[in-house]
Protein backbone atom coordinates (compact mmCIF):
# COMPACT_ATOMS: atom_id res chain seq x y z
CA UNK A 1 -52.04 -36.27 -22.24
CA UNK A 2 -51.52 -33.28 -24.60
CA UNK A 3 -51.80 -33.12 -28.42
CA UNK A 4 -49.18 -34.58 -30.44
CA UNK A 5 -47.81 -33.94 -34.84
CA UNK A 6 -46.27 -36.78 -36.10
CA UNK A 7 -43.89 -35.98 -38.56
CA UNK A 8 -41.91 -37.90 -41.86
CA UNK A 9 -38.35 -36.64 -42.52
CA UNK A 10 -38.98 -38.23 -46.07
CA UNK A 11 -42.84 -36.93 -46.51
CA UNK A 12 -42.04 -33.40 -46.21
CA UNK A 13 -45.45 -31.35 -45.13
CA UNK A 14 -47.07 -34.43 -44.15
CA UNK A 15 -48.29 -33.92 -40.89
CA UNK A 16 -51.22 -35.63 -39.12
CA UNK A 17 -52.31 -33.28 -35.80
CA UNK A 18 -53.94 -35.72 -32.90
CA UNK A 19 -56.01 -34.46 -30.50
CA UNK A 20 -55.60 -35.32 -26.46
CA UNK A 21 -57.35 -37.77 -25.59
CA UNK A 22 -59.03 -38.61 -29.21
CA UNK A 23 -57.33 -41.77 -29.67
CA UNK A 24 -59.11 -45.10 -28.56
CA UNK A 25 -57.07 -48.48 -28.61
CA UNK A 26 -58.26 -51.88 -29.54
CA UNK A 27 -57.83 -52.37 -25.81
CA UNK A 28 -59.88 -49.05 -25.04
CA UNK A 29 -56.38 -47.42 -23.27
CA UNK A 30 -56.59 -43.80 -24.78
CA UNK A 31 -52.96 -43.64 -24.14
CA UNK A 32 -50.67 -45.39 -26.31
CA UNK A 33 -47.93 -45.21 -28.98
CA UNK A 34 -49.14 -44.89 -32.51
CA UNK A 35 -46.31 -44.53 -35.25
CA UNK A 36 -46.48 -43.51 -39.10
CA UNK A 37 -44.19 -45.29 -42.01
CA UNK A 38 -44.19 -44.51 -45.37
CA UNK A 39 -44.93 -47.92 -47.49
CA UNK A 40 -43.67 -48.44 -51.08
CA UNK A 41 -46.68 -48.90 -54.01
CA UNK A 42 -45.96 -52.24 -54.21
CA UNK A 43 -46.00 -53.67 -50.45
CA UNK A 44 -50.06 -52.41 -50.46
CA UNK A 45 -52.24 -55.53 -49.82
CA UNK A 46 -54.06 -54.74 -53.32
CA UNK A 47 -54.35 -52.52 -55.94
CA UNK A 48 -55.76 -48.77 -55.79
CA UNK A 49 -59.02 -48.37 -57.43
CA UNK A 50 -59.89 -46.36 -60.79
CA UNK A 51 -55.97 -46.89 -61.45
CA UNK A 52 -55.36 -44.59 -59.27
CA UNK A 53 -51.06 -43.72 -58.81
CA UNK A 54 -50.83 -42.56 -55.09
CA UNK A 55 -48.15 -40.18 -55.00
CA UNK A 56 -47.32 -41.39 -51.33
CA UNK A 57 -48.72 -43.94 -49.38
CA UNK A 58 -48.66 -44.36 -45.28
CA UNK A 59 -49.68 -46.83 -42.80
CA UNK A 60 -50.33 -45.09 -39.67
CA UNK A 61 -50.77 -47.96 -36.70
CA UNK A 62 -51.37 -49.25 -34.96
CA UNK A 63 -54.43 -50.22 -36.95
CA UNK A 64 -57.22 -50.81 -34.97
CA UNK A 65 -56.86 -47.07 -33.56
CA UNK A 66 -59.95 -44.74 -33.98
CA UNK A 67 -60.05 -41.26 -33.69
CA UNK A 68 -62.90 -39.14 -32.10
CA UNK A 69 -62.51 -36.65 -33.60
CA UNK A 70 -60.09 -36.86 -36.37
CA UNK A 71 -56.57 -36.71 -36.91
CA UNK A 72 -56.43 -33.09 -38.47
CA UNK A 73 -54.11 -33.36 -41.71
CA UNK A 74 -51.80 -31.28 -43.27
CA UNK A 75 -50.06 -31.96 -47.07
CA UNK A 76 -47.93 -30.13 -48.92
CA UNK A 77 -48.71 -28.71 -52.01
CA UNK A 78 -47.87 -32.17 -54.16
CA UNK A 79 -49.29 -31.74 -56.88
CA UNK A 80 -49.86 -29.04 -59.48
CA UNK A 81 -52.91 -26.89 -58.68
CA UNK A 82 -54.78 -26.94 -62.21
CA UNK A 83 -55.19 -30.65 -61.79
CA UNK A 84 -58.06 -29.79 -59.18
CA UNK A 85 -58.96 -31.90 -55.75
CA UNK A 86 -57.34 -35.02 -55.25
CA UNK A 87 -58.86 -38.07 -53.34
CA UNK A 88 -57.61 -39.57 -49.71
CA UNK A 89 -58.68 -43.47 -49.73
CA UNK A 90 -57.74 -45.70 -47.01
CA UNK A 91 -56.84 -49.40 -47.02
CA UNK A 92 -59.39 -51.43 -45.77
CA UNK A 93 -57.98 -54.89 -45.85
CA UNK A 94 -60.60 -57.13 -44.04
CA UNK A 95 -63.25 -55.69 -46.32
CA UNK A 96 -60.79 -55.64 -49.69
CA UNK A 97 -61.59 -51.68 -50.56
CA UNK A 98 -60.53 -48.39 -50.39
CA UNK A 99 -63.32 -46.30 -49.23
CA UNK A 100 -62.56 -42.34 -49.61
CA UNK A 101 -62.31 -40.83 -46.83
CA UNK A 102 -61.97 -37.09 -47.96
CA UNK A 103 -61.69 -34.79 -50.73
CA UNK A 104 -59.09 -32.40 -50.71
C-alpha cells in the first residue's frame, strides 16, 4: 500500500490526497479501487440547501468508503477571494441532507 492523488483532467486543482492504509471498505478490505467523477447539478439526488450553486460537484465511490484519517484536499483558487470561505457539504442520500463537512 502507499498513498495515492486522484486527479480530474476537467477539475483542474482538484485533488483529494489518501493516506496508506486509511481507507476501510464496506467489506472491511483496506485495499480497494475507489474512483472520482465529476456529476452535473442536475443528476444530484436533491437540491443543495440555502440555494446554494455548487460550482463543481463530485461523487467519489465507492460510497460506503470511510477514511481514518481524511482524504487531505486540495482546490484551486475557484472563486474570487473577497467573497470569503466557502462551504464543502456532502450528499447524504439515506438521511436526505447535506451536512457540512468543512469550511474552507
Amino acid at each position: 500500500m502507499q498513498d495515492q492523488s486522484l486527479t480530474l483532467p476537467e477539475v483542474p486543482g482538484f485533488r483529494p490526497d489518501v493516506a496508506a492504509g486509511s481507507v476501510t471498505f464496506s467489506d472491511g478490505k483496506k485495499e480497494d479501487y475507489l474512483s472520482v467523477t465529476p456529476v452535473n447539478a442536475n443528476k444530484i439526488p436533491m437540491p443543495p440547501p440555502n440555494a446554494m450553486q455548487p460550482q463543481f460537484i463530485v461523487t467519489i465511490q465507492p460510497h460506503w468508503a470511510r477514511f481514518d484519517p481524511p482524504a487531505r484536499l486540495t482546490l484551486s483558487n475557484v472563486r474570487p477571494p473577497d467573497l470569503g470561505d466557502f462551504d464543502l457539504t456532502q450528499v447524504q442520500k439515506i438521511r436526505g441532507n447535506h451536512p457540512r463537512v468543512a469550511v474552507a
